[in-house]
Protein backbone atom coordinates (compact mmCIF):
# COMPACT_ATOMS: atom_id res chain seq x y z
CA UNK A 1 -4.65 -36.52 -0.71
CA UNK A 2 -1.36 -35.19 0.99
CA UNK A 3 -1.90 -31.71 1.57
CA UNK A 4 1.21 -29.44 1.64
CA UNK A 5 1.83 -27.77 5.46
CA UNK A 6 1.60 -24.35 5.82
CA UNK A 7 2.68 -22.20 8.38
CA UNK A 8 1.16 -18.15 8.85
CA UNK A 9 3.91 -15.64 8.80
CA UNK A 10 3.10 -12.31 10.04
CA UNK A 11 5.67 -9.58 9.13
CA UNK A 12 6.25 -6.16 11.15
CA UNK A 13 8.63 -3.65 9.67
CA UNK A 14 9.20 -0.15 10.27
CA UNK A 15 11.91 2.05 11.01
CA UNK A 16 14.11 2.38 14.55
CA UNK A 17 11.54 3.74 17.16
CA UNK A 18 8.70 3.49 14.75
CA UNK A 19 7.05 1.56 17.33
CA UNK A 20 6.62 -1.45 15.90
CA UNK A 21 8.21 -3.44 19.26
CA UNK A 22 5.60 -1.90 21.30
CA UNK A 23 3.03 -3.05 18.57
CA UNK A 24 4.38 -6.83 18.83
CA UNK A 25 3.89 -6.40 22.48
CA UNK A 26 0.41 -5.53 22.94
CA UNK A 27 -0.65 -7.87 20.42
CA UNK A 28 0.55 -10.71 22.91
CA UNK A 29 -0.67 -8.92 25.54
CA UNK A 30 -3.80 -8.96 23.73
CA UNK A 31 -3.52 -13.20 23.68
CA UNK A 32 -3.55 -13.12 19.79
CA UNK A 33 -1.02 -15.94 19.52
CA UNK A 34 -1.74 -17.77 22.85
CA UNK A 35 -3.24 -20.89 21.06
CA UNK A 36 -1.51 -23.20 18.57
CA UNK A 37 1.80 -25.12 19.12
CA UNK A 38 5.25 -23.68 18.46
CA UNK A 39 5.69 -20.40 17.53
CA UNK A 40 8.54 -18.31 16.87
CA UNK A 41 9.59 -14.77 16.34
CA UNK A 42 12.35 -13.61 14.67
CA UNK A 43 14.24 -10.37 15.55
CA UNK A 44 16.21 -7.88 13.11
CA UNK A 45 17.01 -5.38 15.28
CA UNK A 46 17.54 -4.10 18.67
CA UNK A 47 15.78 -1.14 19.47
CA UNK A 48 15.14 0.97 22.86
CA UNK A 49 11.88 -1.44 23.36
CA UNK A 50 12.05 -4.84 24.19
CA UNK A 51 9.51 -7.59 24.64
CA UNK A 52 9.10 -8.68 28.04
CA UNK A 53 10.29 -11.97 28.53
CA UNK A 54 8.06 -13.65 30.54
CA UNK A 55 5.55 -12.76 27.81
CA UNK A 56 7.48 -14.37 25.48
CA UNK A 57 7.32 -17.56 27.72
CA UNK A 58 3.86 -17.52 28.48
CA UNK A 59 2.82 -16.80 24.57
CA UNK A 60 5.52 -20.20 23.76
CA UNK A 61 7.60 -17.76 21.76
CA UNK A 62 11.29 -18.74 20.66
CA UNK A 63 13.61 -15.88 19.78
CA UNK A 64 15.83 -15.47 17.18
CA UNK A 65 17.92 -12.57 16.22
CA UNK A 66 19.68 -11.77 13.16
CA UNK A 67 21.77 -8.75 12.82
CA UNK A 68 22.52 -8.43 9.75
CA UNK A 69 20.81 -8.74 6.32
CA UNK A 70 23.15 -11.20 5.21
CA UNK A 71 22.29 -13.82 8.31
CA UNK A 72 18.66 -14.35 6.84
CA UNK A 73 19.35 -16.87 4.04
CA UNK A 74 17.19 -19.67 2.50
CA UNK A 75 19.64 -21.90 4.74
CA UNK A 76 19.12 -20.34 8.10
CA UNK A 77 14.89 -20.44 7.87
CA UNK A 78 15.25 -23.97 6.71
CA UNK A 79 17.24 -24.79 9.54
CA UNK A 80 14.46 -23.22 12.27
CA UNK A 81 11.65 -24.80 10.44
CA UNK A 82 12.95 -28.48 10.50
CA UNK A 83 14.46 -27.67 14.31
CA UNK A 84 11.11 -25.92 15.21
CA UNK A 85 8.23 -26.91 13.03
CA UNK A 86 6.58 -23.63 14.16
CA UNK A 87 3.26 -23.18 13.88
CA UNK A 88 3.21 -19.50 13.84
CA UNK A 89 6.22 -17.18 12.69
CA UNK A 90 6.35 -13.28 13.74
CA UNK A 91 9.10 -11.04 12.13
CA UNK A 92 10.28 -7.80 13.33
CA UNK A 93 12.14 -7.19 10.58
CA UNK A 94 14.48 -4.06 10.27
CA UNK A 95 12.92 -1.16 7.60
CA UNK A 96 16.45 -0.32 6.57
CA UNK A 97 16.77 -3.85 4.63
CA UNK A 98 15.04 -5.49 1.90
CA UNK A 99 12.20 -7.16 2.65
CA UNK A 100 12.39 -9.33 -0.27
CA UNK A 101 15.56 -10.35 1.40
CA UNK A 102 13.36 -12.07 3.53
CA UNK A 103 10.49 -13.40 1.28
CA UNK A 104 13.12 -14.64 -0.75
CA UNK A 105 14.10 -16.88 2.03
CA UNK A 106 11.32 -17.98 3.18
CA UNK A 107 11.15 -22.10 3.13
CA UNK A 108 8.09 -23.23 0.53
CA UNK A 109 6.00 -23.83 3.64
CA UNK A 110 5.75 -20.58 5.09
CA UNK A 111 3.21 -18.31 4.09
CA UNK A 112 2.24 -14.58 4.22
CA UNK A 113 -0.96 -14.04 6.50
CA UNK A 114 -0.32 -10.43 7.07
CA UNK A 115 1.90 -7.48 6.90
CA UNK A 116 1.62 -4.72 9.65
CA UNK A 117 4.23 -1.28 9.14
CA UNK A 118 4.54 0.85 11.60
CA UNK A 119 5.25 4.83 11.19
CA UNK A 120 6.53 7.49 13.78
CA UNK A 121 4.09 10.03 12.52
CA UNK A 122 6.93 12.93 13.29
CA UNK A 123 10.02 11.55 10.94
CA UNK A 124 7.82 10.30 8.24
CA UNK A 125 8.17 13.68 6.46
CA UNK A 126 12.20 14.14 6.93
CA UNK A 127 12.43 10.56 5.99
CA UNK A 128 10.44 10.82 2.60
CA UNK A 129 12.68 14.02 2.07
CA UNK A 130 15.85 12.06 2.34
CA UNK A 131 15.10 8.73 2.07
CA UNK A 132 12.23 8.36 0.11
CA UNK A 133 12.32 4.67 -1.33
CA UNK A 134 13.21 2.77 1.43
CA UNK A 135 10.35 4.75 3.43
CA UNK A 136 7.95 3.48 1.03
CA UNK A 137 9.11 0.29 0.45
CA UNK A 138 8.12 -0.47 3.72
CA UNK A 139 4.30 -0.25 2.39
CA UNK A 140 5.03 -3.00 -0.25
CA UNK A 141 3.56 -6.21 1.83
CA UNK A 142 1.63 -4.29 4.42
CA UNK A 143 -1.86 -5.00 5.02
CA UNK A 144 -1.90 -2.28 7.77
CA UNK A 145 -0.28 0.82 7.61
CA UNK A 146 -0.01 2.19 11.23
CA UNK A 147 0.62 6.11 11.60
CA UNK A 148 1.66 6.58 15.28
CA UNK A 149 2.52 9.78 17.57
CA UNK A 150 0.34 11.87 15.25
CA UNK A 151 -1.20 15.70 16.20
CA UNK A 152 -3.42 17.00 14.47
CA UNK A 153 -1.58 19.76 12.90
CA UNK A 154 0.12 17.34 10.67
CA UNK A 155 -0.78 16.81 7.25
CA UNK A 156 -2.40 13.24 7.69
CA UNK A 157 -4.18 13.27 4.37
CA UNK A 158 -1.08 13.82 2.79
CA UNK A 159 0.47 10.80 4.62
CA UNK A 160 -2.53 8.40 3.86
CA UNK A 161 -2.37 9.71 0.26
CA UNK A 162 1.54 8.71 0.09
CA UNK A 163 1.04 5.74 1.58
CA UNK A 164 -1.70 4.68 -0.17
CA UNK A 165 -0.37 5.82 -3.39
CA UNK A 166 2.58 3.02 -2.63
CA UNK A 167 0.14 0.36 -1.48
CA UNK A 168 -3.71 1.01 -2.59
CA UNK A 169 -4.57 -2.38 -0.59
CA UNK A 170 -3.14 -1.15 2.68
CA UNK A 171 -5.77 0.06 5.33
CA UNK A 172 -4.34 3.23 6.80
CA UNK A 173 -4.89 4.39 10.75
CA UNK A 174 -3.71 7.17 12.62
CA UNK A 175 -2.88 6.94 16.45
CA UNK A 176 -2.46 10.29 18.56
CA UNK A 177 -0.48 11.03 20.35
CA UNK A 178 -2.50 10.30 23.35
CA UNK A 179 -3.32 6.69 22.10
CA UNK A 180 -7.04 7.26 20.78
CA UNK A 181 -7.45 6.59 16.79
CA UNK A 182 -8.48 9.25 14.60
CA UNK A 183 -10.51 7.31 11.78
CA UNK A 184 -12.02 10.56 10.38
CA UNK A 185 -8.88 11.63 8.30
CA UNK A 186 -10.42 13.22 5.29
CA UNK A 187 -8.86 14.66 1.64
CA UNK A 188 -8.77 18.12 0.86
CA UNK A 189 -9.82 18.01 -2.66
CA UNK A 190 -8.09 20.32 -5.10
CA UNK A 191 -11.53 20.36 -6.87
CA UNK A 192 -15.13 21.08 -6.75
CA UNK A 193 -16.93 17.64 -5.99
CA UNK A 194 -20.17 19.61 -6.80
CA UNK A 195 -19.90 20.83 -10.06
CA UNK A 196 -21.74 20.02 -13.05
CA UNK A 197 -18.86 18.79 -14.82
CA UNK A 198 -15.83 18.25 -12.59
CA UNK A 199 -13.01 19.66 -14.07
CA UNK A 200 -9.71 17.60 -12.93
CA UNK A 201 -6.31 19.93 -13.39
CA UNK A 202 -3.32 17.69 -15.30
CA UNK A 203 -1.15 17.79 -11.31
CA UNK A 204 -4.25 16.57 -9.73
CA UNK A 205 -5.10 13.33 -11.68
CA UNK A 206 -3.21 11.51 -8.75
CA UNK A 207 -4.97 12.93 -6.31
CA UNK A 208 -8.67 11.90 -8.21
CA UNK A 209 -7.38 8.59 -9.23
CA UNK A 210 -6.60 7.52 -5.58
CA UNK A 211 -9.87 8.91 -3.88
CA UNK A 212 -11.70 7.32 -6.87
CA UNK A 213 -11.27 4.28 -5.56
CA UNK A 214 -10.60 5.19 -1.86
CA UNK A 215 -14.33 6.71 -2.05
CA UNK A 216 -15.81 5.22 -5.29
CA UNK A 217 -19.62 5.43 -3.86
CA UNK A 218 -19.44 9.30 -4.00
CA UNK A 219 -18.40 9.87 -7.48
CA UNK A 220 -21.00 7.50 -8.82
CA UNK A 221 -22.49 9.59 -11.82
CA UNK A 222 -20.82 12.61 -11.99
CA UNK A 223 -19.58 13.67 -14.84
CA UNK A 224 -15.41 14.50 -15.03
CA UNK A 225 -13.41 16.34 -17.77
CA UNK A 226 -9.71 15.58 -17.43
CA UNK A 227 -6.85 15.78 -19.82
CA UNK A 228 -5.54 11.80 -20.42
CA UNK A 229 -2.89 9.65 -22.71
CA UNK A 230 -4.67 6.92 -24.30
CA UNK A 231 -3.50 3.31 -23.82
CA UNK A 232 -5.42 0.32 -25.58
CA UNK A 233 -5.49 -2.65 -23.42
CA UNK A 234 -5.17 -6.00 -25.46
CA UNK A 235 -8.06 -7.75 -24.01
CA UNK A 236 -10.58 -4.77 -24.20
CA UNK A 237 -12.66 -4.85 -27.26
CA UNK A 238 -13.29 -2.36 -29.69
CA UNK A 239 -15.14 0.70 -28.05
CA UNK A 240 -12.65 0.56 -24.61
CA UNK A 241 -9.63 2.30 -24.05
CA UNK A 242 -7.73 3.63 -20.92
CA UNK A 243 -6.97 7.06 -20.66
CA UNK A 244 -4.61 7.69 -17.61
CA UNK A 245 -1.17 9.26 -17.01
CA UNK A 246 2.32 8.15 -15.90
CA UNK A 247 2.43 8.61 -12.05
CA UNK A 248 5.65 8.45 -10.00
CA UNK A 249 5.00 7.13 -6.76
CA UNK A 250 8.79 7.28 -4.91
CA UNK A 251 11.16 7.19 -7.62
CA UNK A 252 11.69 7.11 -11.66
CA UNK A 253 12.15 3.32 -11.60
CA UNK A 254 8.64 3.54 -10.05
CA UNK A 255 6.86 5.09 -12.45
CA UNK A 256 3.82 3.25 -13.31
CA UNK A 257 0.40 4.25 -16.23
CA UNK A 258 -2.77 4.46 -14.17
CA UNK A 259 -6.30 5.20 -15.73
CA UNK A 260 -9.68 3.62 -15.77
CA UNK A 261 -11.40 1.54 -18.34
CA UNK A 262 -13.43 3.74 -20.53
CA UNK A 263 -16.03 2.65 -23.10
CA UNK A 264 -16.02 4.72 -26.16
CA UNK A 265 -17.94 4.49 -29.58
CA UNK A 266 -14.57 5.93 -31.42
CA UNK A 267 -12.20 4.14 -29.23
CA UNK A 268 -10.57 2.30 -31.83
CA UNK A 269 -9.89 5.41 -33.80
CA UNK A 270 -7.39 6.89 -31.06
CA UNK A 271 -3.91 6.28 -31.18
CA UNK A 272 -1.90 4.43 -28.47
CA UNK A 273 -0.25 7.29 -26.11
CA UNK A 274 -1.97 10.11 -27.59
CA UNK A 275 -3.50 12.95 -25.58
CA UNK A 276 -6.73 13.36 -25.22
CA UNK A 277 -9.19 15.89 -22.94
CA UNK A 278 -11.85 13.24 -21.94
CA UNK A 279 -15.36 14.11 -20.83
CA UNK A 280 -16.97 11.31 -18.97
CA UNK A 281 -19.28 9.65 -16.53
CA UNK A 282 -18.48 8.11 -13.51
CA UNK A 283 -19.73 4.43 -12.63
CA UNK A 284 -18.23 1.25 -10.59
CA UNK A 285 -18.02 -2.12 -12.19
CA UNK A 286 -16.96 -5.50 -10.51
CA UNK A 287 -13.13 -5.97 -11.14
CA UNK A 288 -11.78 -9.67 -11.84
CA UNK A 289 -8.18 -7.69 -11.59
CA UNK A 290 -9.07 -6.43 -8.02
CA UNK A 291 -11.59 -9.08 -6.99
CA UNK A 292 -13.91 -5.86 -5.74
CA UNK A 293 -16.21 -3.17 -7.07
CA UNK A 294 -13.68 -0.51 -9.44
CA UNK A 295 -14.11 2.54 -11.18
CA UNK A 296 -15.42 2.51 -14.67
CA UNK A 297 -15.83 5.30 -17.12
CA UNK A 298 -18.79 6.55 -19.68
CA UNK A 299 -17.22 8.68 -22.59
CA UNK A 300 -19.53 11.79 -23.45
CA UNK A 301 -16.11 13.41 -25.70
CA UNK A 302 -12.68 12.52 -26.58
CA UNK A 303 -10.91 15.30 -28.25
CA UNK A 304 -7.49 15.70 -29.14
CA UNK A 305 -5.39 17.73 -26.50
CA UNK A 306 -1.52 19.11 -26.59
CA UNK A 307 0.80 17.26 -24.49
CA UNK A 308 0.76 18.23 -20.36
CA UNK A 309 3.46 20.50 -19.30
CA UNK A 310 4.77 17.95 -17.12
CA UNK A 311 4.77 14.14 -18.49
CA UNK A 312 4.75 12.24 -14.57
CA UNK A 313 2.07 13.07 -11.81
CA UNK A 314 2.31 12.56 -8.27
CA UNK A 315 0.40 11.10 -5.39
CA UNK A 316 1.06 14.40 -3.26
């Protein structure tokens, strides 16, 4: 049987100077592309860095450069994939455009294998400040989220949690300043992970629902109280619900519900988008949605609560 050709596409994006030339570069250094048969790499801006060329050469690399958004068409990928039949297709792409630009054009037989972004560690703050959704748009196809130039007076929990928060597949590292990683980034928690019953503040549910599933292992029967609205999922049965809240992540066209499943004897007495103050117990469940282990809730009490002061949470 015919099978349909498909060719890996591996996507870096990332601001000007977020270092994700120099990231290109030691990858081929590294002799991660040196087998295989044509290859190409596709350039959307020209920043202080370039690739040296006789890399290029020796790693079978052809160039192309677009420089401007509106070059990178369905047409103009077509037209390098029937010239070039590559085998392998890098993109530097430029994090002030679309990506889905460029997905969009992508010919049938090209295929995601991986998404790197790369961050300058010392803008990201300015840039979520002022430019908030195309920082963390960024983190949409990103496999690796790569936090470069960082000290260790910066608020790198707060940038995993962001990112994360944008991307909850993404594995997040931080690279110093002086080039070593720093995989021990941990949360500040805004509650006490030891109490009997963990009591979860309405502006922190973003916060728990992230490290919930960034650290499910630890939270494995403890008990939480946390005020909730109640959504009823159409293929849970009777005793489940979902109590969760509306969480922005960048922007109001973001806003998304996020809860866990929750069994429940009276679950199918509560009323779609009701409050509730939940009591539960914390287990992990395999997830057909997410194809890995995911957080599932116990309930001990579902009472009726008033509304929280403020309807949206955040990830910060």
């Amino acid at each position: 049987m015919f099978k349909k050709r498909e060719v890996p596409i591996y996507i870096f994006t990332g601001f000007l100077e977020s270092g994700k030339t120099s990231f290109i570069e030691e990858v081929l250094k590294e002799g991660q592309f040196e087998e295989g048969g044509n290859k190409v790499l596709i350039v959307c801006e020209e920043g202080e860095v370039e690739i040296d060329d006789e890399l290029l050469a020796k790693s079978k690399f052809k160039v192309y450069t677009f420089e401007d958004e509106s070059e990178v068409t369905p047409e103009k990928l077509m037209e390098i994939e029937k010239s070039d039949r590559p085998e392998t297709v890098l993109v530097e792409w430029n994090g002030m455009w679309d990506e889905n630009t460029l997905i969009e054009a992508f010919p049938d037989q090209w295929m995601i294998a991986e998404g790197i972004a790369t961050v300058n560690a010392a803008t990201y703050e300015d840039y979520l400040n002022n430019m908030k959704m195309l920082m963390l748009n960024q983190f949409n196809y990103a496999d690796l989220i790569v936090f470069n130039r960082c000290k260790n007076e910066m608020d790198l929990a707060g940038f995993k949690r962001t990112a994360r928060a944008k991307n909850r597949g993404a594995q997040v590292i931080f690279e110093m300043a002086d080039g070593t990683i720093n995989d021990k980034v941990k949360e500040e928690l805004p509650y006490d992970i030891n109490a009997p019953v963990i009591e979860i503040a309405d502006d922190d549910f973003g916060i728990w629902y992230l490290d919930c599933f960034d650290n499910i292992d630890k939270y494995v029967g403890k008990v939480f109280k946390f005020k909730a609205v109640v959504y009823k999922p159409k293929k849970g049965g009777p005793d489940v619900f979902v109590p969760g809240r509306f969480a922005m992540t960048c922007c109001a066209e973001d806003i998304q519900f996020v809860g866990f499943p929750c069994r429940y004897e009276g679950a199918s007495e509560l009323k779609e988008k009701q409050f509730v103050m939940v009591t539960a117990r914390f287990d992990k469940a395999m997830s057909k949605t997410y194809g890995e282990e995911a957080p599932v809730l116990y309930a001990e009490s579902v009472e009726n609560a008033e509304p929280a002061k403020e309807e949206v949470v955040y990830f910060q």
